[in-house]
C-alpha atoms as a PDB file:
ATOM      1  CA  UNK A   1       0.000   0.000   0.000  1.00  0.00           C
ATOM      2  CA  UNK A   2       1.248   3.326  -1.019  1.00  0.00           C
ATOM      3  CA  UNK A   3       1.396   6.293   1.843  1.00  0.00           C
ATOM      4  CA  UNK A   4       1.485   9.868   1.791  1.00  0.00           C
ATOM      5  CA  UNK A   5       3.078  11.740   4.337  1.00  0.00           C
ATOM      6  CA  UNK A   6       1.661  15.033   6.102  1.00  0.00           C
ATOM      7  CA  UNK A   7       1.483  16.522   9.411  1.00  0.00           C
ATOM      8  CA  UNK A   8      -2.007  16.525  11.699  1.00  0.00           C
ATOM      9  CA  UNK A   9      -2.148  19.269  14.379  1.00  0.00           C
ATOM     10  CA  UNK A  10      -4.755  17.629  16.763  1.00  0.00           C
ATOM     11  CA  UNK A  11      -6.410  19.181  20.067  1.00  0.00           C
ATOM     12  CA  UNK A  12      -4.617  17.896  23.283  1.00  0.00           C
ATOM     13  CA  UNK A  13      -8.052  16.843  24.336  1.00  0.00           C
ATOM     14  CA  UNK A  14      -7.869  14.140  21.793  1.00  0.00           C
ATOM     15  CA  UNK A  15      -4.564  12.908  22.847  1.00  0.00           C
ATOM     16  CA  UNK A  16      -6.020  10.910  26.096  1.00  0.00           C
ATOM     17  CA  UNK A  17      -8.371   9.079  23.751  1.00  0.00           C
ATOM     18  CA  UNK A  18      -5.823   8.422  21.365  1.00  0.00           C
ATOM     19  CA  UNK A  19      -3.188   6.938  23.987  1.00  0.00           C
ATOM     20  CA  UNK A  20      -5.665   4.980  24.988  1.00  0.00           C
ATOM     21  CA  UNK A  21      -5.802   2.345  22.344  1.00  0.00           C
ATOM     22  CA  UNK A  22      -3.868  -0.423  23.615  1.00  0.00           C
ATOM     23  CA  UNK A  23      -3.447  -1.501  19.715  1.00  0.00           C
ATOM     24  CA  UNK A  24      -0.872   0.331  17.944  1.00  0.00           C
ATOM     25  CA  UNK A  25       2.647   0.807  18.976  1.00  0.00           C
ATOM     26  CA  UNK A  26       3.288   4.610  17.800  1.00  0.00           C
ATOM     27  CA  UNK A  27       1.012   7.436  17.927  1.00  0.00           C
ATOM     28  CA  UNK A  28       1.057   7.009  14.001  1.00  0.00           C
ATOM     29  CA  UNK A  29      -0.570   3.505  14.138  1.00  0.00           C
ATOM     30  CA  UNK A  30      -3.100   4.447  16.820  1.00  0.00           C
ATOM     31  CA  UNK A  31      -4.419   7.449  14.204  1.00  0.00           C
ATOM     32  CA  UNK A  32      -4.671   5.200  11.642  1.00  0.00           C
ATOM     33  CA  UNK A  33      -6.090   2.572  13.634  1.00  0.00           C
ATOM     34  CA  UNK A  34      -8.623   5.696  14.511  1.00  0.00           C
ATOM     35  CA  UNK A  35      -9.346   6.582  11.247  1.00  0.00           C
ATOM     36  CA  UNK A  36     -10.141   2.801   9.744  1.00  0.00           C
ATOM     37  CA  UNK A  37     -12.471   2.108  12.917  1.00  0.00           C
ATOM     38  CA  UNK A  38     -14.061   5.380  12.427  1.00  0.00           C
ATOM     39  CA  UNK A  39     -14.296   4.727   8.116  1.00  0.00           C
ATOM     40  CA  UNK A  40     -15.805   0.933   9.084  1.00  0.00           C
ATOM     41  CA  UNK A  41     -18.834   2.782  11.397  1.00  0.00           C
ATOM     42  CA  UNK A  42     -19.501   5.649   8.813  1.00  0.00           C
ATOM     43  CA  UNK A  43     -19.847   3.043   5.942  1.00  0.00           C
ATOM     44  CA  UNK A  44     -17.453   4.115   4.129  1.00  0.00           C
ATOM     45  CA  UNK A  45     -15.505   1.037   3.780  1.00  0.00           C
ATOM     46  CA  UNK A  46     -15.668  -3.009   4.572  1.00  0.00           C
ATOM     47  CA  UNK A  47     -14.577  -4.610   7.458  1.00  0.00           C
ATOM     48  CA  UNK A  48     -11.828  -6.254   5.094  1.00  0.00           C
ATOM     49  CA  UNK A  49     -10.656  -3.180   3.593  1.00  0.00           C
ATOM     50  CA  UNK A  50     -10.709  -1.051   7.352  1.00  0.00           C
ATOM     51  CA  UNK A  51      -8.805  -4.327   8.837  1.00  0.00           C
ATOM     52  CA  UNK A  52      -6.193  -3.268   5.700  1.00  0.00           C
ATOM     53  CA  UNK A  53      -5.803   0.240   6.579  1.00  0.00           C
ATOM     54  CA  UNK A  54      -5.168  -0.538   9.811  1.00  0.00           C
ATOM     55  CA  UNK A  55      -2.517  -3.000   9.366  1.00  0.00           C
ATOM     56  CA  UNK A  56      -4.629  -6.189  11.498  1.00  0.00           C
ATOM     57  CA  UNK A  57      -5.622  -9.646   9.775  1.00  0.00           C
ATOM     58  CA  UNK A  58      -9.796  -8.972   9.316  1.00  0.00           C
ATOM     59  CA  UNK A  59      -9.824 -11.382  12.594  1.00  0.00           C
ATOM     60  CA  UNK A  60      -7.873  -9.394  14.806  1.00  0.00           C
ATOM     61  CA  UNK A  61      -9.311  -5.952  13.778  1.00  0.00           C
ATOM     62  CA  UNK A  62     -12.888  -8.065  13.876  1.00  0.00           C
ATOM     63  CA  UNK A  63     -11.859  -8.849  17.971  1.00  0.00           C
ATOM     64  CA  UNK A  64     -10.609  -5.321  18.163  1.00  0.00           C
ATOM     65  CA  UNK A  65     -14.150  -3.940  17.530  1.00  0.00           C
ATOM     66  CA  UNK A  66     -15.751  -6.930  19.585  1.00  0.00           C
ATOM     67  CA  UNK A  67     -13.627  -6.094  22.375  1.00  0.00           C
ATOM     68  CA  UNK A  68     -14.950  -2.193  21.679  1.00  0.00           C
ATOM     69  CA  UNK A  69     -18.002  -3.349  21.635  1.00  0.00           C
ATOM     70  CA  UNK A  70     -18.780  -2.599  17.976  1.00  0.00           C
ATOM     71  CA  UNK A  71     -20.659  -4.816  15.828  1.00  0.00           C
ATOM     72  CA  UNK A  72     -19.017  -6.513  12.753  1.00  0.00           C
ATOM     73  CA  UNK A  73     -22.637  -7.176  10.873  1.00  0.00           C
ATOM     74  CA  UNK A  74     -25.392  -5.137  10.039  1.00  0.00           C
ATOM     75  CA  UNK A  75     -28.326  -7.204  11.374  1.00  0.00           C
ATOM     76  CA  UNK A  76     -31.266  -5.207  11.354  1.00  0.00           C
ATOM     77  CA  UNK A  77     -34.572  -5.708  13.224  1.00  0.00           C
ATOM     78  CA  UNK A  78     -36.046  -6.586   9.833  1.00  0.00           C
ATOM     79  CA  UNK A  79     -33.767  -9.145   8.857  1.00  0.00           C
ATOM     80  CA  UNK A  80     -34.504 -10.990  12.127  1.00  0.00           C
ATOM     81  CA  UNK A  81     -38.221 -10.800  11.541  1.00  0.00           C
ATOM     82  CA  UNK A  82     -37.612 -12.259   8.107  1.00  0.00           C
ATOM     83  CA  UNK A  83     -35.837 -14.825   9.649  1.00  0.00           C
ATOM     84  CA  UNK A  84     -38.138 -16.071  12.504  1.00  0.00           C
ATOM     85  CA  UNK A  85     -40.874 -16.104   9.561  1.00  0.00           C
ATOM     86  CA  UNK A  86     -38.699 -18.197   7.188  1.00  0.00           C
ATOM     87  CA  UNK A  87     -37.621 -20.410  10.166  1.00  0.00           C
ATOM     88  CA  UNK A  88     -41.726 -20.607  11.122  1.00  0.00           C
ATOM     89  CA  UNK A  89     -42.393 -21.580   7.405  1.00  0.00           C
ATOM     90  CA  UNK A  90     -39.665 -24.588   7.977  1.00  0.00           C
ATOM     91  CA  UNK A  91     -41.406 -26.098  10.567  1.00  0.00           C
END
């Protein structure tokens, strides 16, 4: 993967947060880490591809956000109903 270089001024009051991360070694990898968790909840990108920009396997980014208590898949109320009524329909 190709990178561009460039500097970030960001307010101290984000620094806590971003020290926090226990993944990450450098403050560098804990941004980035930032930004692909933040890209994966906005939509922007797949699981797979945020896992990528982040530099994890998909299965250890996947735990990462199960540990944060972020969901991996998108399983909406309606897609449960649809289910119980298929699964209804099998019996």
């Amino acid at each position: 993967m190709h990178a561009n270089q460039f500097q970030v001024t960001l307010p101290n009051e984000l620094m806590p947060y971003i020290y926090q991360l226990k993944d990450g070694k450098t403050t560098d990898e804990k941004v980035i880490l930032s930004l692909a968790i933040g890209m994966f909840l906005s939509k922007q990108v797949t699981l797979a591809k945020a896992a990528e920009y982040s530099g994890m396997t998909l299965y250890d980014f996947a735990q990462l956000l199960n540990n944060l208590g972020v969901p991996v898949v998108d399983y909406t109320a309606d897609m449960l109903d649809y289910d119980l009524l298929f699964a209804d329909g099998m019996r």
